[in-house]
Protein backbone atom coordinates (compact mmCIF):
# COMPACT_ATOMS: atom_id res chain seq x y z
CA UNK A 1 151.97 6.69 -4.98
CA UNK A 2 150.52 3.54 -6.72
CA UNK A 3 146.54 3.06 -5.87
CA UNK A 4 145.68 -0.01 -5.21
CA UNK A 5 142.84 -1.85 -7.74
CA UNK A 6 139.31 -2.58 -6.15
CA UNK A 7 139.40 -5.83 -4.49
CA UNK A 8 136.48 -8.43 -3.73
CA UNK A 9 135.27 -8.31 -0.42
CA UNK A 10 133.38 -11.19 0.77
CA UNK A 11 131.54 -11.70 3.70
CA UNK A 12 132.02 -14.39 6.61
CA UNK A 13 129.73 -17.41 4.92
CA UNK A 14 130.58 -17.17 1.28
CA UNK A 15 134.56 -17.18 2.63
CA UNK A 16 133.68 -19.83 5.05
CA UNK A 17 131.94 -21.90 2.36
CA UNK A 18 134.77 -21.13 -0.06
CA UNK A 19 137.44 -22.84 2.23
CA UNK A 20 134.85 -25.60 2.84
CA UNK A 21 134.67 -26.15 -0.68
CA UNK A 22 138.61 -25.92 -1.23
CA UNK A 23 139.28 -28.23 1.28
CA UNK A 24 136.78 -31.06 -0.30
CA UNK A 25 137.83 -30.30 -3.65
CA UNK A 26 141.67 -30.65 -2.55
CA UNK A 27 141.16 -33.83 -0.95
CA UNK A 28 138.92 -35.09 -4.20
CA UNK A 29 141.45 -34.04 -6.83
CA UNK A 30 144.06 -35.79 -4.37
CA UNK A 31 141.91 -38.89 -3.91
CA UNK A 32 141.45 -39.17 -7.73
CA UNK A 33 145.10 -38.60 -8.55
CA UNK A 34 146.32 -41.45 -5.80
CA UNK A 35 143.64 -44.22 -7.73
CA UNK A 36 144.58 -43.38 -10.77
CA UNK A 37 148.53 -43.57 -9.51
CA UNK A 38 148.02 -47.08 -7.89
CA UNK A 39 145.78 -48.46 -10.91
CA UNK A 40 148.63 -47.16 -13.39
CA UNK A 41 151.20 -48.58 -11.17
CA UNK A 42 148.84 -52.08 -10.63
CA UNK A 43 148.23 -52.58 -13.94
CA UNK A 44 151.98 -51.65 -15.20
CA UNK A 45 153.06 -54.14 -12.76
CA UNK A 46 150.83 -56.70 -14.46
CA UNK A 47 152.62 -56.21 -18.23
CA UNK A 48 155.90 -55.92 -16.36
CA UNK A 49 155.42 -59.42 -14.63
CA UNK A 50 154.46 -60.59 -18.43
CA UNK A 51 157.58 -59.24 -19.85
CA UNK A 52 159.76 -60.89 -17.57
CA UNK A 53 158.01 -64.06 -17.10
CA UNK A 54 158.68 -63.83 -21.26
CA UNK A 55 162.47 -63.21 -20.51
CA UNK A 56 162.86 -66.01 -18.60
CA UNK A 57 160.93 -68.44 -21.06
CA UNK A 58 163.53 -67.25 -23.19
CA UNK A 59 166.70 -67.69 -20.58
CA UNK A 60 165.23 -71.77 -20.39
CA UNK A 61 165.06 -72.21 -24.69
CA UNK A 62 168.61 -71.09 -24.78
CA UNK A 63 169.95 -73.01 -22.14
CA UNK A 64 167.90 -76.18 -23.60
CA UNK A 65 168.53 -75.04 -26.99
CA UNK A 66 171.20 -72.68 -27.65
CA UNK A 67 171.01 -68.96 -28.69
CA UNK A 68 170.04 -68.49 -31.61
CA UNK A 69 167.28 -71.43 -30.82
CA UNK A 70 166.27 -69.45 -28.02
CA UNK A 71 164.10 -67.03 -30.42
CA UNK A 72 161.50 -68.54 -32.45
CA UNK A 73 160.66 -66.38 -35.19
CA UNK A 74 157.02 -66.92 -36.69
CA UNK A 75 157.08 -67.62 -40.13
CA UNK A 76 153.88 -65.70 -41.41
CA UNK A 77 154.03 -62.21 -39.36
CA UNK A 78 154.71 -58.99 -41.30
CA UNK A 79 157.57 -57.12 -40.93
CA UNK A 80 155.94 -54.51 -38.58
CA UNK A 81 154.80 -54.21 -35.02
CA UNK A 82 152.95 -57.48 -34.31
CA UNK A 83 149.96 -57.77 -32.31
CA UNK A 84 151.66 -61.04 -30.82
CA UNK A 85 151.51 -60.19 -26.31
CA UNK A 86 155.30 -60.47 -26.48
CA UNK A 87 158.03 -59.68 -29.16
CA UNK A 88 162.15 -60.02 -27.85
CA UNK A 89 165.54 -59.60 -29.84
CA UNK A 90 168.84 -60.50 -28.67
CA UNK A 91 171.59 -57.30 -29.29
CA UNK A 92 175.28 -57.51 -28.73
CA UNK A 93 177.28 -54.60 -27.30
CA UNK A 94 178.37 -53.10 -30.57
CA UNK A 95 174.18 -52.97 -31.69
CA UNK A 96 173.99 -56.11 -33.87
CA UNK A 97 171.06 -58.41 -33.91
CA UNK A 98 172.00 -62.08 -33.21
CA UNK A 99 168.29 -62.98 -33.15
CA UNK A 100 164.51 -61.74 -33.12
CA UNK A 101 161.03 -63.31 -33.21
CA UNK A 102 160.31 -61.11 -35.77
CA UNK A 103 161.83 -61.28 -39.01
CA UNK A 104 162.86 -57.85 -40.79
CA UNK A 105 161.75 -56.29 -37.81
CA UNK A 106 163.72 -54.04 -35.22
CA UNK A 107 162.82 -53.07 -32.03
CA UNK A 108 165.15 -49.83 -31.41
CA UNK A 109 168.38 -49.21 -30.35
CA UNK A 110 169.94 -47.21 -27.97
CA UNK A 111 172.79 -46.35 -25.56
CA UNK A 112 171.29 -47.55 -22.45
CA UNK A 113 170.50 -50.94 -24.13
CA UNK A 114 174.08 -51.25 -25.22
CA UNK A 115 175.04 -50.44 -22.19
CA UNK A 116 172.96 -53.30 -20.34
CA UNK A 117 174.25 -55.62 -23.47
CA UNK A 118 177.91 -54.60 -22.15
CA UNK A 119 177.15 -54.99 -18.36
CA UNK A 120 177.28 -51.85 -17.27
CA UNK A 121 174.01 -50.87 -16.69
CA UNK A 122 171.51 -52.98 -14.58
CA UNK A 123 168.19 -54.10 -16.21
CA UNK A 124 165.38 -51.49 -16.71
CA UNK A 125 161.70 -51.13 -18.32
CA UNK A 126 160.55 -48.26 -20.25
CA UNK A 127 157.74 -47.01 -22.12
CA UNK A 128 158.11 -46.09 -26.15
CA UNK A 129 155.79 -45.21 -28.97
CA UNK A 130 156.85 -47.41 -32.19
CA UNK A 131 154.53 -46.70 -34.98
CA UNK A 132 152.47 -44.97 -33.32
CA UNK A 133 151.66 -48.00 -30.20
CA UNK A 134 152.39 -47.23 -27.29
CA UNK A 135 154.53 -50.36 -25.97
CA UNK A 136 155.86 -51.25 -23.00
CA UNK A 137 159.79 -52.63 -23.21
CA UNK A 138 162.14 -54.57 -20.55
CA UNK A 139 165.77 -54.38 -21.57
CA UNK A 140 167.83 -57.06 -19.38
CA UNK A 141 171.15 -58.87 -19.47
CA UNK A 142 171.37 -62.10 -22.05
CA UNK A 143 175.07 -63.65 -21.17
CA UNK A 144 178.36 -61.89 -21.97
CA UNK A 145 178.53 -58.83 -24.37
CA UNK A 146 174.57 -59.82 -24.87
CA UNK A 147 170.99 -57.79 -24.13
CA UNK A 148 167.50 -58.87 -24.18
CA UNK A 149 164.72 -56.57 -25.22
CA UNK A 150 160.89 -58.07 -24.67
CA UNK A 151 158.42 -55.82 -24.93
CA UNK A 152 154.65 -55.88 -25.34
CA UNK A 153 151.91 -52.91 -26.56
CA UNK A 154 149.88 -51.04 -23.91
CA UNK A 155 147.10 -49.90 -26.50
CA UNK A 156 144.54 -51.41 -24.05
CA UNK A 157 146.26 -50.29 -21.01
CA UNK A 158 146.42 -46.72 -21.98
CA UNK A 159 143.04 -46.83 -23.25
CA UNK A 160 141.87 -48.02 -19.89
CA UNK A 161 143.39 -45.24 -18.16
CA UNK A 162 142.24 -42.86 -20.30
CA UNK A 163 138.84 -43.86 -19.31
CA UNK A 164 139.96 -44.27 -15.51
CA UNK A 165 141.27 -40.38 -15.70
CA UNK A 166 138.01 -39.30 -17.46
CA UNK A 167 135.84 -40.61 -14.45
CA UNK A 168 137.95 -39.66 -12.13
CA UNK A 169 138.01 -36.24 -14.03
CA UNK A 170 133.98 -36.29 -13.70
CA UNK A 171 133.80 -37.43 -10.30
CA UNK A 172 135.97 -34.49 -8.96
CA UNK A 173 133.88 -31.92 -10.87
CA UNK A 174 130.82 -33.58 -9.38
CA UNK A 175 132.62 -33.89 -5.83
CA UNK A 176 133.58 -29.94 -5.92
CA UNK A 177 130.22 -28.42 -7.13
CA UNK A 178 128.40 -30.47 -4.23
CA UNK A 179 131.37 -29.40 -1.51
CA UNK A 180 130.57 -25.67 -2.75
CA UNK A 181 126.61 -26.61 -2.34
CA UNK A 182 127.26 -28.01 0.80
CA UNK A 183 129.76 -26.02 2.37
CA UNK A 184 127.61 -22.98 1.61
CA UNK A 185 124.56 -25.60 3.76
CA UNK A 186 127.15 -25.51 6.08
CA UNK A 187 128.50 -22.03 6.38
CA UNK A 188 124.71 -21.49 6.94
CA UNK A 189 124.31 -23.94 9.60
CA UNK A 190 127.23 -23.13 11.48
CA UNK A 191 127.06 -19.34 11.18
CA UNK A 192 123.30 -19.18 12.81
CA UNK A 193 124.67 -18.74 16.22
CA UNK A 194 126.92 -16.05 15.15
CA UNK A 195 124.24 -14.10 13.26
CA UNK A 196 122.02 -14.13 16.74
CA UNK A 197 125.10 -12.63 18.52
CA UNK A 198 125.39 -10.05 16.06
CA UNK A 199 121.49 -9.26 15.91
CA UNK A 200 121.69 -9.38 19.79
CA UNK A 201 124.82 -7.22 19.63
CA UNK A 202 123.18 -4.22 17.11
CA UNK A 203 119.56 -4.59 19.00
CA UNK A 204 121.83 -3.83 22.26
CA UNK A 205 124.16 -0.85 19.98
CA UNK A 206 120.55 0.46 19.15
CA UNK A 207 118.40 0.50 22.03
CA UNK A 208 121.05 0.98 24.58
CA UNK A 209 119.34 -1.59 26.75
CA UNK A 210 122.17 -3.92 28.87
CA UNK A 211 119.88 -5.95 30.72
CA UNK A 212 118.79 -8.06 27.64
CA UNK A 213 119.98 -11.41 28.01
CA UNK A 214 121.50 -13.80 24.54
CA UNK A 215 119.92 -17.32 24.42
CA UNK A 216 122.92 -19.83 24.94
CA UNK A 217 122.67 -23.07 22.80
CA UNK A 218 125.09 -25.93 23.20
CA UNK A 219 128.40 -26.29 25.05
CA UNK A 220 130.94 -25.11 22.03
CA UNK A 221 132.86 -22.48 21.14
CA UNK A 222 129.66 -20.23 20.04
CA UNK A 223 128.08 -21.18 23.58
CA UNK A 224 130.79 -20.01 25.75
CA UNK A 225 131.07 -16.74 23.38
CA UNK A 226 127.17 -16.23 23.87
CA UNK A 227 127.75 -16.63 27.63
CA UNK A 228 130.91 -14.47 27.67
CA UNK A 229 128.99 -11.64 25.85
CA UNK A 230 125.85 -12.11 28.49
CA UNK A 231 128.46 -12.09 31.27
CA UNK A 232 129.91 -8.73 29.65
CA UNK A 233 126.34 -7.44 29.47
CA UNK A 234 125.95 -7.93 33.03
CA UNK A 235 129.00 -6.11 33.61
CA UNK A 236 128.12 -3.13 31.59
CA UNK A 237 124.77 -3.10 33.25
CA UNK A 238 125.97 -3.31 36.89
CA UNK A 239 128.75 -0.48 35.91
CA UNK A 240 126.31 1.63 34.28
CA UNK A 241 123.52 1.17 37.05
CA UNK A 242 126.62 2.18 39.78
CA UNK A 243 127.59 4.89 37.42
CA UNK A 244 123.91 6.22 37.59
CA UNK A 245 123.54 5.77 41.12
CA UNK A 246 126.77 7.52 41.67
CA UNK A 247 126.09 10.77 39.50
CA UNK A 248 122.72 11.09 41.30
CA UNK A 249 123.87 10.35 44.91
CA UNK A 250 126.60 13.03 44.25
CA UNK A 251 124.52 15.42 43.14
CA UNK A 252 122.09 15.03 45.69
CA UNK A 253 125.16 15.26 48.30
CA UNK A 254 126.63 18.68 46.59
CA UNK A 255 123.28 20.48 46.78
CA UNK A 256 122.54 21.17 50.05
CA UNK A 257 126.58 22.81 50.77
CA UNK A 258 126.14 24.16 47.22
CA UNK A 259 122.14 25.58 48.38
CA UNK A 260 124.06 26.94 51.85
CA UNK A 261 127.04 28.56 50.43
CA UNK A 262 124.54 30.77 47.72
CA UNK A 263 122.11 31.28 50.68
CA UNK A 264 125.40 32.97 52.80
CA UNK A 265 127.54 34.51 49.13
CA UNK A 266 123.84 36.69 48.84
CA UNK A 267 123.40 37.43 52.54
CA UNK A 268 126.65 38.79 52.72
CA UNK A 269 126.14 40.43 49.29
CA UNK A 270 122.97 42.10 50.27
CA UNK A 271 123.71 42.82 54.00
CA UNK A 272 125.84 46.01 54.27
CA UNK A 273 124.51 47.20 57.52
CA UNK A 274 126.28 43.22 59.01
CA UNK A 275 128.05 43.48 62.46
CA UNK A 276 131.67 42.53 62.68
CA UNK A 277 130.95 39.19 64.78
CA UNK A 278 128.09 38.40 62.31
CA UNK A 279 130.20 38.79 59.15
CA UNK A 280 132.61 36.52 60.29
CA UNK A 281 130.36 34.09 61.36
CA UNK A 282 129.21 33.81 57.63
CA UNK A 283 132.57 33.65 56.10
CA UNK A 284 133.38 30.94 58.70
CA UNK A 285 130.39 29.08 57.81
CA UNK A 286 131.40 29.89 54.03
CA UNK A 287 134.81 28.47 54.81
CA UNK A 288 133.51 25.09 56.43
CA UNK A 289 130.95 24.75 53.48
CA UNK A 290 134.11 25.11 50.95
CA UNK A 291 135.90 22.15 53.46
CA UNK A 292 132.91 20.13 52.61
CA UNK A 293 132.87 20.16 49.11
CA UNK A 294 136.68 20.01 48.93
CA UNK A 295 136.39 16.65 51.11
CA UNK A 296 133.44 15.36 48.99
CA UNK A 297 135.07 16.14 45.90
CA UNK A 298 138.22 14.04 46.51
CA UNK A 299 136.60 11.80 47.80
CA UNK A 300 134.65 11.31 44.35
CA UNK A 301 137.44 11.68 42.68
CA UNK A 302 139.05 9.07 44.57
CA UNK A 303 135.89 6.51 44.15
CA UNK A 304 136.07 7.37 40.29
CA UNK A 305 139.99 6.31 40.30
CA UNK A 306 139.15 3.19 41.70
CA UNK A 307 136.43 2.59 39.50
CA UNK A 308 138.21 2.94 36.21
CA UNK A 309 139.67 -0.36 35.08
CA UNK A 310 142.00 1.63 32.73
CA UNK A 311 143.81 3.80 35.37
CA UNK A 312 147.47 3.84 35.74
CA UNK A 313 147.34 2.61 39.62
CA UNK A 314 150.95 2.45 41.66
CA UNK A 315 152.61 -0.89 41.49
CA UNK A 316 152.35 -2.98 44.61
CA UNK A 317 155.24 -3.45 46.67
CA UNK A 318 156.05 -5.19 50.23
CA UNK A 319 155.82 -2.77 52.52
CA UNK A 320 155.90 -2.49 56.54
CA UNK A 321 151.82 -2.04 57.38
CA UNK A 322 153.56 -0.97 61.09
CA UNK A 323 154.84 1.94 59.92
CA UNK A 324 151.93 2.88 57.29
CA UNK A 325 149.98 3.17 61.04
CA UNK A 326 151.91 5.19 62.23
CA UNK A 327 151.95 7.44 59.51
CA UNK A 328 148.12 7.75 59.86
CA UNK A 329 148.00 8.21 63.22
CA UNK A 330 150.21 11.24 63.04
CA UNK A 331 148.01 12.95 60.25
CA UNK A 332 144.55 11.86 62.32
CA UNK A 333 146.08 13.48 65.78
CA UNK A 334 147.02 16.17 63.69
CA UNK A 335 143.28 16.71 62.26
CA UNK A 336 141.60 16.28 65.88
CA UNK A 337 143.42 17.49 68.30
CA UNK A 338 140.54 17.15 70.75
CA UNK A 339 140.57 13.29 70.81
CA UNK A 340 143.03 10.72 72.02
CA UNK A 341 144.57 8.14 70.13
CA UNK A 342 146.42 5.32 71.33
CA UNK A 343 148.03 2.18 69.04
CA UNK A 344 148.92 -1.06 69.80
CA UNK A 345 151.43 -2.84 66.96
CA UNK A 346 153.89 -5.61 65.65
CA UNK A 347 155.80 -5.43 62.99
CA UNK A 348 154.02 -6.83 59.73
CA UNK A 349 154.95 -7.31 56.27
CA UNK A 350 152.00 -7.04 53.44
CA UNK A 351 152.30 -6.52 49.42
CA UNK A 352 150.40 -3.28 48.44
CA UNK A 353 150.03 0.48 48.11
CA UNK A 354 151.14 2.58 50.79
CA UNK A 355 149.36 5.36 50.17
CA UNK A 356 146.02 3.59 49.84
CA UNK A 357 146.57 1.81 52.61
CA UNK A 358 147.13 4.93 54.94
CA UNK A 359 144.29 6.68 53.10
CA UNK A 360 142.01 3.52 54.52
CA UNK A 361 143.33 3.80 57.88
CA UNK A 362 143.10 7.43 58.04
CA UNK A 363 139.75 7.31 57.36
CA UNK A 364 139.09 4.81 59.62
CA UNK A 365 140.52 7.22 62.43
CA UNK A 366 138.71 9.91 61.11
CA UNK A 367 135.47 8.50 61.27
CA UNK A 368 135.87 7.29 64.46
CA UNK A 369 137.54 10.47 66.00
CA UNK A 370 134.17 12.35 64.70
CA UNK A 371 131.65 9.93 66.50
CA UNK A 372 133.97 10.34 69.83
CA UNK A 373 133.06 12.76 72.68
CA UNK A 374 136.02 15.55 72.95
CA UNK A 375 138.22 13.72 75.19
CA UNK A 376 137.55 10.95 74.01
CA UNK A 377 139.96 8.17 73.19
CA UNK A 378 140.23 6.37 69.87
CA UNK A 379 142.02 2.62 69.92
CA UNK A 380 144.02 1.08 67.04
CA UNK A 381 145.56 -2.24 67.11
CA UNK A 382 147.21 -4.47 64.48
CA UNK A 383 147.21 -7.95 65.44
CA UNK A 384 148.33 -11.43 63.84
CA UNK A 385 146.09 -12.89 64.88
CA UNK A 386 142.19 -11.06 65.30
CA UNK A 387 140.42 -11.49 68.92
CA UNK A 388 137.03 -10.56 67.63
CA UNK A 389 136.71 -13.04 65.01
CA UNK A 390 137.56 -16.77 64.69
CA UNK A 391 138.14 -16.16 60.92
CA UNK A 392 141.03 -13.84 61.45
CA UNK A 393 143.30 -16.95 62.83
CA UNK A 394 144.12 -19.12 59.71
CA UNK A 395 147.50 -21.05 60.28
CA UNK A 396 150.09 -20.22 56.90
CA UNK A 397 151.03 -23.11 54.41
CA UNK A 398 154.03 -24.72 55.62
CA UNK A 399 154.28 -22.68 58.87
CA UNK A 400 152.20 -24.36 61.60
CA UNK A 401 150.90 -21.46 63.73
CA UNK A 402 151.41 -19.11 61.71
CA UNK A 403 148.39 -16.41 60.68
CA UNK A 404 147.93 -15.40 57.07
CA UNK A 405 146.30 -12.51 57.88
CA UNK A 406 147.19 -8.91 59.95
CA UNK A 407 143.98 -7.83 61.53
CA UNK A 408 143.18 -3.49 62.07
CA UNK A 409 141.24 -2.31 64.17
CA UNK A 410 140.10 0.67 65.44
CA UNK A 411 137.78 1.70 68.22
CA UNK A 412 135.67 4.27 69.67
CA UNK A 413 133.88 5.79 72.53
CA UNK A 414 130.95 6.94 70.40
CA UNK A 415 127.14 6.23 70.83
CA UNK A 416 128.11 2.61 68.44
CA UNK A 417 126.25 2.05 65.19
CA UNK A 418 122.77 0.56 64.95
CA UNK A 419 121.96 -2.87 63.86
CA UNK A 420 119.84 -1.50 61.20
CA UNK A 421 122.79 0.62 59.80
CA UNK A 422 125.55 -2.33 59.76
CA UNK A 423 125.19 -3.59 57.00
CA UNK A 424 125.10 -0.24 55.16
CA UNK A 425 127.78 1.49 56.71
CA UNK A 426 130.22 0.51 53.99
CA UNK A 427 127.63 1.77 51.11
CA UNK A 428 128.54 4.59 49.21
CA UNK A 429 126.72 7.98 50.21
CA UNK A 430 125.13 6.00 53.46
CA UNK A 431 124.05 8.21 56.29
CA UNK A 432 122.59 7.16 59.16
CA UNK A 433 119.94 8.86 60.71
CA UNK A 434 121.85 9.97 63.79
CA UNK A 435 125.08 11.36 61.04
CA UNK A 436 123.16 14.87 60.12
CA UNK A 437 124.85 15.60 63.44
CA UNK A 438 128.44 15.23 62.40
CA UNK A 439 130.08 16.57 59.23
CA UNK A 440 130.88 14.01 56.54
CA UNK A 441 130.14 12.55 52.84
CA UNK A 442 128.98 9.54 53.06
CA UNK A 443 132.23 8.49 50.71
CA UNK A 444 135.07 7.55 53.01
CA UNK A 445 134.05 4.39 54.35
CA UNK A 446 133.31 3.56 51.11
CA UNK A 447 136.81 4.25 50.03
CA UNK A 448 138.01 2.26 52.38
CA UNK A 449 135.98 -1.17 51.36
CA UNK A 450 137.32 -0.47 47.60
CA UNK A 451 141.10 -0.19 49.41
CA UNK A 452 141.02 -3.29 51.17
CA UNK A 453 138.88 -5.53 48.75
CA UNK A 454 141.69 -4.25 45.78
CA UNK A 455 144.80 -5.18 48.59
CA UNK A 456 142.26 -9.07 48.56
CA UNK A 457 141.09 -8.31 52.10
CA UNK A 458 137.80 -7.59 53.58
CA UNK A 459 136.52 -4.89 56.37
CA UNK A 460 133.63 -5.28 58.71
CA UNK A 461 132.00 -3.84 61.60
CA UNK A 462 132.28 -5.93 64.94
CA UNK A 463 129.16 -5.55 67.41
CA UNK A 464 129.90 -4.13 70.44
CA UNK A 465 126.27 -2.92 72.60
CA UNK A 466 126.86 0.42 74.61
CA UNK A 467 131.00 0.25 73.82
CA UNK A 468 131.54 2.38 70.86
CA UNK A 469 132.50 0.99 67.23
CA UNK A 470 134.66 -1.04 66.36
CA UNK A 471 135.74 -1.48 62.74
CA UNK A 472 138.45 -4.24 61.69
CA UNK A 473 139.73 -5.02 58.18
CA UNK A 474 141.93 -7.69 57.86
CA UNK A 475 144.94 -8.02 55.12
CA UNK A 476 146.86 -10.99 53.53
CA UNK A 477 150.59 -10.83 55.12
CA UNK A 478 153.75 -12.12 53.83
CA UNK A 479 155.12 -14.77 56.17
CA UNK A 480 158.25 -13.53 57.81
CA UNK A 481 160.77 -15.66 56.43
CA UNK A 482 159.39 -14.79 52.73
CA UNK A 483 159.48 -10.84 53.40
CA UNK A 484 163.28 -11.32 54.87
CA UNK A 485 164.02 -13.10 51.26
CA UNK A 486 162.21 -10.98 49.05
């Protein structure tokens, strides 16, 4: 297996001023290269305006004059490159010279300008070194079987743009040593909030405290991640002051059945000399202690499903809440035989869990079935539209009339709940003064908020002085027209 070399790590600033400083230097060296193309191009568009402003000087003499007339030689040049703006020569197809303005001089040759001379290729300009100048040469059409070459030297023209490219050459140094100066400025700048958020995050990682709060500057990116993070915090906090409360509310709930059943395991340990009828008094008493903790255990676990945002929950489906009822009145007349139960339904469609559902409802029915006398009769209704509460009636989009919601509710004969314990009825591990008389945890009303507010509903006790109870939760239903589609 091949290892891999070490490789440079860097950290989030130098990388961020890194790009910074590629990105300026990219667009410098660009910049520089497009003024020094459009100067080149500029100032070869000057010579080649000279060159054929020269050409057609020439096209006039030899119309006025003749041909050969055309090209005026100077007498007194050398027979080299002259320093003269312009020199031309007149070539035929086959490479002769019929004329030139400079005498024993030759301005080169080659297939292209032969084939101009014998029309076949259209005129051109072109750069060539000829004795070492650079020149600068236009090669056009003269007449039949004829060429014209003018050209002129570019000494000064190159020499400009050599001087053009070596301050443009500068200027991009200079531009990408102060983009790396200033992108590190700006990495530094820009990375502030980002180093609070991290000294926020590790004071958080070290002292375990949630309830600190991250200062939020601005309204960017940064700002909305600072709030995010305190809105996480929060979160945390609230989950792991329930999580707390939850542990120390259970066990506060599990020792007193855990207290009785040691108390009656050593009495019936240490008694031998125990009558028949008082031995199975204990292990009744042991058995009803073991029903306790059984409920209040599944009952926690139940709260603790809820609770965990990463449980596999059952999928939601439509279902008929009618016959979910029904369901849970058979297991509640099962479990108390000594009340009465009587329902009242229509036939409603809602999207959710069955089996949560019924678990609400069933503890609805229990809880009310152990405040009732024996005898006693215990009411549930399911309505479309709620007689207890104005808020229960809300008319469906599109179907005039029509409520959104399907109301439960389920009454008792029982001594009713206080004012003073309302509101807390729904609280986890609540017990009101008057429950030490009635078996119970304290959990399953509970469960049954967490049921209805996950199904987008909401449950509340209605006041009802010297009638009983009566608690209603209310459910979004599916219109029936959309239930008979789905």
């Amino acid at each position: 297996m091949k290892r891999k070399g070490p490789h440079l790590k860097l950290g989030v600033r130098p990388r961020v001023a890194l790009v910074a400083a590629v990105a300026v230097a990219a667009g410098v060296v660009l910049s520089s290269g497009v003024v020094y193309v459009v100067v080149r191009h500029d100032l070869l568009s000057r010579v080649d305006g000279a060159l054929e402003h020269h050409a057609g000087v020439i096209e006039q003499r030899r119309a006025k004059h003749g041909l050969v007339e055309a090209i005026e030689a100077p007498k007194h040049l050398p027979a080299q490159l002259p320093s003269t703006p312009e020199l031309a020569q007149v070539v035929t197809s086959r490479g002769s010279v019929v004329a030139s303005e400079q005498a024993g001089f030759r301005l080169p040759l080659g297939a292209r300008v032969l084939s101009v001379a014998a029309g076949h290729t259209h005129p051109y300009f072109t750069n060539l070194t000829i004795e070492g100048t650079s020149v600068r040469m236009l090669v056009t059409g003269f007449g039949p079987g004829l060429a014209l070459e003018v050209l002129r030297p570019v000494t000064e023209l190159d020499a400009e743009l050599e001087r053009l490219a070596t301050v443009l050459a500068v200027t991009s140094l200079a531009g990408v040593i102060l983009a790396v100066l200033l992108g590190a400025g700006v990495a530094g700048v820009a990375l502030r909030p980002v180093r609070r958020l991290a000294e926020a995050a590790e004071t958080v990682a070290n002292t375990r405290d949630l309830a600190q709060e991250i200062p939020v500057e601005g309204r960017d990116e940064l700002a909305r991640l600072a709030s995010s993070m305190n809105t996480m915090l929060e979160a945390l906090d609230s989950s792991q002051r329930a999580q707390r409360q939850l542990v120390a509310d259970a066990s506060h709930e599990l020792r007193t059945p855990l207290t009785s059943l040691r108390t009656n395991v050593e009495v019936l340990a240490g008694a031998h000399d125990l009558d028949s009828q008082s031995r199975q008094q204990l292990l009744d008493d042991l058995a009803a202690q073991f029903d306790v903790l059984t409920a209040l255990l599944a009952d926690l676990v139940e709260l603790a499903r809820q609770d965990d945002p990463g449980a596999v929950l059952a999928p939601a489906q439509v279902i008929s809440l009618d016959e979910v009822l029904a369901e849970a009145l058979r297991r509640s007349q099962r479990h108390h035989p000594e009340v009465r139960f009587v329902s009242s339904t229509v036939p409603v469609m809602v999207l959710g869990v069955a089996a949560d559902l019924e678990r609400a409802v069933v503890n609805l029915l229990d809880n009310a079935a152990k405040w009732s006398p024996e005898g006693g009769l215990v009411e549930l209704s399911l309505l479309l539209q709620g007689p207890l509460s104005g808020r229960d009636a809300i008319p469906a989009p599109g179907r005039p009339g029509e409520p959104d919601y399907a109301v439960i509710v389920v009454r008792d004969q029982g001594p009713g709940i206080s004012p003073e314990d309302r509101p807390h009825v729904f609280d986890r591990f609540y017990r009101s003064r008057d429950a030490s008389r009635v078996p119970g945890s304290g959990l399953g009303l509970a469960i049954v908020r967490r049921i209805v507010e996950a199904h987008g509903g909401s449950v509340w006790v209605e006041e009802q002085p010297g009638e009983g109870t009566a608690m209603a939760m209310k459910l979004p239903r599916i219109p029936s027209g959309a239930a008979t589609r789905s």
